[in-house]
PDB file of N, CA and C in Angstrom:
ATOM      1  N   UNK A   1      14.619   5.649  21.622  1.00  0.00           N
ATOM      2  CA  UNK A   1      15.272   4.433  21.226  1.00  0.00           C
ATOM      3  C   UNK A   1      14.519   3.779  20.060  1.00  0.00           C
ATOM      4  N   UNK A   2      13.235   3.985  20.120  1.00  0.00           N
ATOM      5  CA  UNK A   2      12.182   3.583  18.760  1.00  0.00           C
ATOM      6  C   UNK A   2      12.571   4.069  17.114  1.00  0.00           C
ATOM      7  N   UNK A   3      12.855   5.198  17.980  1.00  0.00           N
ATOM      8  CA  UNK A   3      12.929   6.429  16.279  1.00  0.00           C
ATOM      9  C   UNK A   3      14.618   6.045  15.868  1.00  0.00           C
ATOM     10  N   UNK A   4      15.269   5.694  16.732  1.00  0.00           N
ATOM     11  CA  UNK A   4      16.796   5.560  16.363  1.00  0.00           C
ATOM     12  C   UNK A   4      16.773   4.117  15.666  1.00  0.00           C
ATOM     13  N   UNK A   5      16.199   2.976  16.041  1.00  0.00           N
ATOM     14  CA  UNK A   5      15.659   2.002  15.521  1.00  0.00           C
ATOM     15  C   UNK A   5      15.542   1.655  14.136  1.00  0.00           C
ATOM     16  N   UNK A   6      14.014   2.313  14.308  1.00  0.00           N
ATOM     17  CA  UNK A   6      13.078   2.949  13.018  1.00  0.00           C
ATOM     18  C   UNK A   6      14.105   3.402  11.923  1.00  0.00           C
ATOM     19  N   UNK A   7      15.050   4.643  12.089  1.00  0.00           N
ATOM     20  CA  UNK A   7      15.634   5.026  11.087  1.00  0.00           C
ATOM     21  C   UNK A   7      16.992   4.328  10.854  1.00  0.00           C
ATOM     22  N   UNK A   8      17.277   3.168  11.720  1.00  0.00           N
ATOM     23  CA  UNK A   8      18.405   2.767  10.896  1.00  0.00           C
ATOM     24  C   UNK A   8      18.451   1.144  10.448  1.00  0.00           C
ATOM     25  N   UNK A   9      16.730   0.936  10.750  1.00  0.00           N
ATOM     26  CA  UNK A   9      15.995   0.243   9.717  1.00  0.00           C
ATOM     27  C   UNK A   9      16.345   0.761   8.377  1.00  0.00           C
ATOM     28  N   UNK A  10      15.441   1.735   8.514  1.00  0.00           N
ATOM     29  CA  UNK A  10      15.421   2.659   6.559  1.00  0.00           C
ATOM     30  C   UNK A  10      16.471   2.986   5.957  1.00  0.00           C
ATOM     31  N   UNK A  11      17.536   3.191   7.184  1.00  0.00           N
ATOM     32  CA  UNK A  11      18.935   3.327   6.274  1.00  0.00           C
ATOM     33  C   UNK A  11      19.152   1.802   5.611  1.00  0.00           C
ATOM     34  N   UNK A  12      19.149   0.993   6.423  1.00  0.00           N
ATOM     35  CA  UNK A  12      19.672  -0.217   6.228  1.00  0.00           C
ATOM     36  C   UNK A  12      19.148  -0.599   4.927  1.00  0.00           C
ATOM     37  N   UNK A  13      17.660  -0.868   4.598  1.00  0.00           N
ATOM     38  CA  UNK A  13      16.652  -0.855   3.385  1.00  0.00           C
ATOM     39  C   UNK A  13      17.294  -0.027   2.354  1.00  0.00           C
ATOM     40  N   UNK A  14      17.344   1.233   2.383  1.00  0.00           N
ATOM     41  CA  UNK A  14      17.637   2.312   1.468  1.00  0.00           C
ATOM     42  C   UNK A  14      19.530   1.779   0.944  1.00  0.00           C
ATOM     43  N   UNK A  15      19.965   1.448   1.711  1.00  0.00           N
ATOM     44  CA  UNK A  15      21.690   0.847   1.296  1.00  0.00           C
ATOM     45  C   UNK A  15      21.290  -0.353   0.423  1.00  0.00           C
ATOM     46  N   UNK A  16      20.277  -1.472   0.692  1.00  0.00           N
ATOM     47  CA  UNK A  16      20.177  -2.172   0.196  1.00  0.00           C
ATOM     48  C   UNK A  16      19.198  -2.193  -1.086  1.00  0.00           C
ATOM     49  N   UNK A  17      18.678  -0.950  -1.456  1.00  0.00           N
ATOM     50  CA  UNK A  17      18.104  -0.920  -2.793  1.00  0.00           C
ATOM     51  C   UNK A  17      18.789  -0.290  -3.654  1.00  0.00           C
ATOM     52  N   UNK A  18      19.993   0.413  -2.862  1.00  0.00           N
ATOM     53  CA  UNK A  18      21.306   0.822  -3.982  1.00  0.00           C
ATOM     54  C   UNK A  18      22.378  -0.429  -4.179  1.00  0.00           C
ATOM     55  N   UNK A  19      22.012  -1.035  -3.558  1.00  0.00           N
ATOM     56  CA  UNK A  19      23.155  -1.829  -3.824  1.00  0.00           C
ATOM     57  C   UNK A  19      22.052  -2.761  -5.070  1.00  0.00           C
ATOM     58  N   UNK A  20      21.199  -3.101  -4.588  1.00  0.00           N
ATOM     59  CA  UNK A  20      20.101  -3.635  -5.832  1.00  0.00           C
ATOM     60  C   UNK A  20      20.286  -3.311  -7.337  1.00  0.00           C
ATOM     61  N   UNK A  21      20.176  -1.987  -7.234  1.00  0.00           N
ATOM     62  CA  UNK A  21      20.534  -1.034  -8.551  1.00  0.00           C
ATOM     63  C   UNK A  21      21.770  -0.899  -8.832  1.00  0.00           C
ATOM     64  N   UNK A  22      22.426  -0.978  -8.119  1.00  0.00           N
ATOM     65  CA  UNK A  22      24.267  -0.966  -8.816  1.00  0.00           C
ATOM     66  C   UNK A  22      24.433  -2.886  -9.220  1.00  0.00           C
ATOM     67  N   UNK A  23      23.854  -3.834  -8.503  1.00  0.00           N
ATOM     68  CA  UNK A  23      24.415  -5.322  -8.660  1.00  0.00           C
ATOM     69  C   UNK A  23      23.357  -5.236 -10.350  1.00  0.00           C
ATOM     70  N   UNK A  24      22.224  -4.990 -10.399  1.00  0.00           N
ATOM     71  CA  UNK A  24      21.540  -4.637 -11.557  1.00  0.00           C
ATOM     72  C   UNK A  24      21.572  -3.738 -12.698  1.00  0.00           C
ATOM     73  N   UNK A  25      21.992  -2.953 -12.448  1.00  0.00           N
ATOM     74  CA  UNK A  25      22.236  -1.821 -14.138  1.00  0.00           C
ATOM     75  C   UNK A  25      23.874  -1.073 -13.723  1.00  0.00           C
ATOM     76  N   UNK A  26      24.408  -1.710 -12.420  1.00  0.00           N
ATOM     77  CA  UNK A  26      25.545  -0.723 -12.571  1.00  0.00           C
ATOM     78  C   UNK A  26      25.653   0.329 -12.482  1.00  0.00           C
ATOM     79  N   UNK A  27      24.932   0.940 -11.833  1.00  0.00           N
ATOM     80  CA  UNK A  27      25.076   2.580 -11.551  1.00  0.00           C
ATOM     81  C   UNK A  27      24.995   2.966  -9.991  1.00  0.00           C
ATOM     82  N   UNK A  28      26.025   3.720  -9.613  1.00  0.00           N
ATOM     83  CA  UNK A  28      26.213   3.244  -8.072  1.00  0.00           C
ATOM     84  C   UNK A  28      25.829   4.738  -7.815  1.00  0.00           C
ATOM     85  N   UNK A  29      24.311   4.600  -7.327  1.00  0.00           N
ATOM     86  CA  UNK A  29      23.893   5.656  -7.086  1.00  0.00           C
ATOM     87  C   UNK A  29      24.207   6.328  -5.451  1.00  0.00           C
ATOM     88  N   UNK A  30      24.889   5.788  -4.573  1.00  0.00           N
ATOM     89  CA  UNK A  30      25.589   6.299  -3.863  1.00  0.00           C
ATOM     90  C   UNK A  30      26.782   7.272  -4.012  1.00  0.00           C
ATOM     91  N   UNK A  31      27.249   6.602  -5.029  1.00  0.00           N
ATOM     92  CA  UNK A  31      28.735   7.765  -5.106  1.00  0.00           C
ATOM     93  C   UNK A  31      27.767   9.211  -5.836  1.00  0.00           C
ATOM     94  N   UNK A  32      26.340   8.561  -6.571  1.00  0.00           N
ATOM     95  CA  UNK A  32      26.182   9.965  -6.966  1.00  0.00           C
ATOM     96  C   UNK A  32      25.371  11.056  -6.308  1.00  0.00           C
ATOM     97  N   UNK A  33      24.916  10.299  -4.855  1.00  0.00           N
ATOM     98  CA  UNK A  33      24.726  11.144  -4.326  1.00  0.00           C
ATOM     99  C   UNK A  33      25.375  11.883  -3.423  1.00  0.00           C
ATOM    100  N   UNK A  34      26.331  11.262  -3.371  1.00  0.00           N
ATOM    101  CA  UNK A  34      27.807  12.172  -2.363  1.00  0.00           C
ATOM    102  C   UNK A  34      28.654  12.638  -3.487  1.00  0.00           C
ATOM    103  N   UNK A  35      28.435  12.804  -4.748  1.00  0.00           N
ATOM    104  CA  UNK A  35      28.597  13.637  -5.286  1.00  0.00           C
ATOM    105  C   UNK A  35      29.966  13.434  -5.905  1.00  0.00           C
ATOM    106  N   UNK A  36      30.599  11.979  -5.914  1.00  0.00           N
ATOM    107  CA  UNK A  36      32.007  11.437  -6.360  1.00  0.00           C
ATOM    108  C   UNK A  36      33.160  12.086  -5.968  1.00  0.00           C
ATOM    109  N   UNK A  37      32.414  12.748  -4.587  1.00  0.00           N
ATOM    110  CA  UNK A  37      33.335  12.657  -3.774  1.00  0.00           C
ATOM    111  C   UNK A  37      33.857  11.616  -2.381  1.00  0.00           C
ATOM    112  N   UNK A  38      34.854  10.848  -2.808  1.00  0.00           N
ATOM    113  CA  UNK A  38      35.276   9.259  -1.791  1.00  0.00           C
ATOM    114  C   UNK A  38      35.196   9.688  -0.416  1.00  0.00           C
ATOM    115  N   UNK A  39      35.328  10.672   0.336  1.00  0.00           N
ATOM    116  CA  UNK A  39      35.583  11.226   1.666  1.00  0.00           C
ATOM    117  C   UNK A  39      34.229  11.183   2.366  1.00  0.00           C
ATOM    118  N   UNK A  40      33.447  11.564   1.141  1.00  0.00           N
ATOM    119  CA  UNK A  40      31.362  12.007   1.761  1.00  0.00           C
ATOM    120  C   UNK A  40      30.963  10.127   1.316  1.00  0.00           C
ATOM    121  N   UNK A  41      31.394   9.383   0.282  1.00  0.00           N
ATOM    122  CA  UNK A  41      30.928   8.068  -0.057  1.00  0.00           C
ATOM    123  C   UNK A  41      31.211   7.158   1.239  1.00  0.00           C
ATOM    124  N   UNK A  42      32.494   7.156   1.636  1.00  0.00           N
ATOM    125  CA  UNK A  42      32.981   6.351   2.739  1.00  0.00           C
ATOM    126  C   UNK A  42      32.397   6.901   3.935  1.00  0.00           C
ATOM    127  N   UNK A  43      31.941   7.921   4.412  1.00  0.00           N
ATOM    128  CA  UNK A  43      30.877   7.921   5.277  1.00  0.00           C
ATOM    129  C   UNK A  43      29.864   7.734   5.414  1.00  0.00           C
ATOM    130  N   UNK A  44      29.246   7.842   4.224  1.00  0.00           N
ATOM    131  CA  UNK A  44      28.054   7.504   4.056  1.00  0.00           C
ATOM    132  C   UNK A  44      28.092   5.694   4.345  1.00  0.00           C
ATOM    133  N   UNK A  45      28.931   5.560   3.977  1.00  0.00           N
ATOM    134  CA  UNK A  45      28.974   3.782   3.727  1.00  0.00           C
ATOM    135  C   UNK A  45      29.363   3.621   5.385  1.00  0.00           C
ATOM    136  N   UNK A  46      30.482   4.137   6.005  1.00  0.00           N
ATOM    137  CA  UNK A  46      30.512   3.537   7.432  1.00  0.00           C
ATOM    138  C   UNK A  46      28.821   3.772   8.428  1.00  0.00           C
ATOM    139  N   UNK A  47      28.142   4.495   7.947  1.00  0.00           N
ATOM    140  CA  UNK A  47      26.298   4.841   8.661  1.00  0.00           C
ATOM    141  C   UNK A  47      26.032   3.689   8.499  1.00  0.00           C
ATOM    142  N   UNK A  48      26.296   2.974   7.084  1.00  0.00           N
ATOM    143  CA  UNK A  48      25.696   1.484   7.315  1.00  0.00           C
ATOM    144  C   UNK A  48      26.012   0.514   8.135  1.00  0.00           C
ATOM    145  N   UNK A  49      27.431   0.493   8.428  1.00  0.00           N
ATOM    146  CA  UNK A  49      28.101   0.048   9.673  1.00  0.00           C
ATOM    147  C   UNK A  49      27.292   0.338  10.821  1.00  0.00           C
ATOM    148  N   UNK A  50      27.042   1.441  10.942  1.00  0.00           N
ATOM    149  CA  UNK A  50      26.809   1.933  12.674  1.00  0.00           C
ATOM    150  C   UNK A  50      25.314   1.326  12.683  1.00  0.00           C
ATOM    151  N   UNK A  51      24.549   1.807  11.283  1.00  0.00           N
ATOM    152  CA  UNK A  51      23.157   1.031  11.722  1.00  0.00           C
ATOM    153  C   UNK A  51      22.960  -0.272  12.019  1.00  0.00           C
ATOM    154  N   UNK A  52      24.365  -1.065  11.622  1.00  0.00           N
ATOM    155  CA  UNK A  52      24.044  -2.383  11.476  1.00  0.00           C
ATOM    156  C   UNK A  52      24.437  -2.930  12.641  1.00  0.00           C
ATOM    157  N   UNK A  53      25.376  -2.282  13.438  1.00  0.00           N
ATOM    158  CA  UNK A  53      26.039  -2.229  14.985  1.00  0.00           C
ATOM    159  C   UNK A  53      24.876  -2.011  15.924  1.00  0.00           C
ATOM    160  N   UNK A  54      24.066  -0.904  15.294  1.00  0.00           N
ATOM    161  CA  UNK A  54      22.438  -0.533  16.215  1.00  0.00           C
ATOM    162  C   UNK A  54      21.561  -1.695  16.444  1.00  0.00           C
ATOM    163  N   UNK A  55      21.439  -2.105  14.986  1.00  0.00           N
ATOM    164  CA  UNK A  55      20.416  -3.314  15.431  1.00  0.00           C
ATOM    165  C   UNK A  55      20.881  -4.262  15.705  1.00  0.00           C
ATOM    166  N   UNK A  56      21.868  -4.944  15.830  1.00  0.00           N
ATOM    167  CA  UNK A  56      22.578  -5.845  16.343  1.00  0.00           C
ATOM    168  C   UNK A  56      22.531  -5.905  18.010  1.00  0.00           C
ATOM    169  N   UNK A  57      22.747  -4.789  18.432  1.00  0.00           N
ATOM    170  CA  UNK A  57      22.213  -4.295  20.279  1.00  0.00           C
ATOM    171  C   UNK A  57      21.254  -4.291  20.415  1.00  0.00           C
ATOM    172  N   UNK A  58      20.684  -3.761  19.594  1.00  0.00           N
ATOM    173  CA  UNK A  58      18.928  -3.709  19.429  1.00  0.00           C
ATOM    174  C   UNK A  58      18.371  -4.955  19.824  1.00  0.00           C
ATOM    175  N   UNK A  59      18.530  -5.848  18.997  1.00  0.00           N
ATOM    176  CA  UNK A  59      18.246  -7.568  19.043  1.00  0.00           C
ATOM    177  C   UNK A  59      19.195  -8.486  19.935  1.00  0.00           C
ATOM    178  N   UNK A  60      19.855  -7.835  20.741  1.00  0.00           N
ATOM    179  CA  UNK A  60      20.222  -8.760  21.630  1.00  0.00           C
ATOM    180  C   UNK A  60      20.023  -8.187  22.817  1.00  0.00           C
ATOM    181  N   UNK A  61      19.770  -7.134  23.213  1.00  0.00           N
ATOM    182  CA  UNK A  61      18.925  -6.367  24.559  1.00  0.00           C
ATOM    183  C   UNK A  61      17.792  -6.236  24.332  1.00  0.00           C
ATOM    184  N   UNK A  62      17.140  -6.444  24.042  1.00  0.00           N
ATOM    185  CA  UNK A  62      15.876  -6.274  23.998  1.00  0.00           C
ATOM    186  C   UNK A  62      15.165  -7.418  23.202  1.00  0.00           C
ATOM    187  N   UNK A  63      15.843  -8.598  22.993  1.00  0.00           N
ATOM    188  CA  UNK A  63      15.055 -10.068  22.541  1.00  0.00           C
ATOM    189  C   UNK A  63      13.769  -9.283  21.693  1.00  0.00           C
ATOM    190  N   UNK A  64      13.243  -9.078  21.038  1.00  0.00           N
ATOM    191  CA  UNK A  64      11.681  -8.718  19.914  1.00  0.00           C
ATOM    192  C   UNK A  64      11.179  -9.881  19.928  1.00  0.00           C
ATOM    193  N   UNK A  65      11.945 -10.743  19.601  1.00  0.00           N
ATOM    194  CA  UNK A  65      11.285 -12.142  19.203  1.00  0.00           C
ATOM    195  C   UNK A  65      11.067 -13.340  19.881  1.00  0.00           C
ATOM    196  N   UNK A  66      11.306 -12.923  21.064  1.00  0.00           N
ATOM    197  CA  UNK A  66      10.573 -13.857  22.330  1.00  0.00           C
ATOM    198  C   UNK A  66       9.919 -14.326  22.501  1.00  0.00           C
ATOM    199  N   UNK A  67       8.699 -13.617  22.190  1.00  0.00           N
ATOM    200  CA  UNK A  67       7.687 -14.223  22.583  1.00  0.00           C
ATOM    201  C   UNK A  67       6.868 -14.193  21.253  1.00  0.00           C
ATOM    202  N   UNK A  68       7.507 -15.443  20.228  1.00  0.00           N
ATOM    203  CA  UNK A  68       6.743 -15.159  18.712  1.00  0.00           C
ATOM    204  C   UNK A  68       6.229 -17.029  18.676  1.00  0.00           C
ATOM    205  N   UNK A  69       7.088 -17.607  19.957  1.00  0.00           N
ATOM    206  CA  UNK A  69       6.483 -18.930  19.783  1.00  0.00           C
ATOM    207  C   UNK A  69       4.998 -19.514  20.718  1.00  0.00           C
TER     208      UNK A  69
END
């Protein structure tokens, strides 16, 4: 449950430094790594969904930040 976590942390990070670079020079280095093909882009893009669905359960079963006061 750590490592599933962990990596959809880094997805989450890694979506958001392409999106960095496309809101900044315009080059949407996602489509070029699925290769401009829309079928492999739109999946790639719904992973960000699911990671973001992960930690969302993540942080509400398991409170992290409970005990930060």
């Amino acid at each position: 449950m750590k490592i599933t976590t962990v990596v959809c942390c880094a997805l989450l990070i890694v979506y958001g430094l392409f999106a960095a670079l496309y809101a900044l020079f315009g080059v949407d280095v996602l489509l070029l790594v699925a290769a401009g093909s829309l079928p492999v882009y739109r999946a790639l893009l719904s992973l960000a969904g699911v990671a973001a669905l992960w930690l969302l359960f993540w942080l509400i079963a398991f409170r992290p930040v409970k005990f930060l006061s």
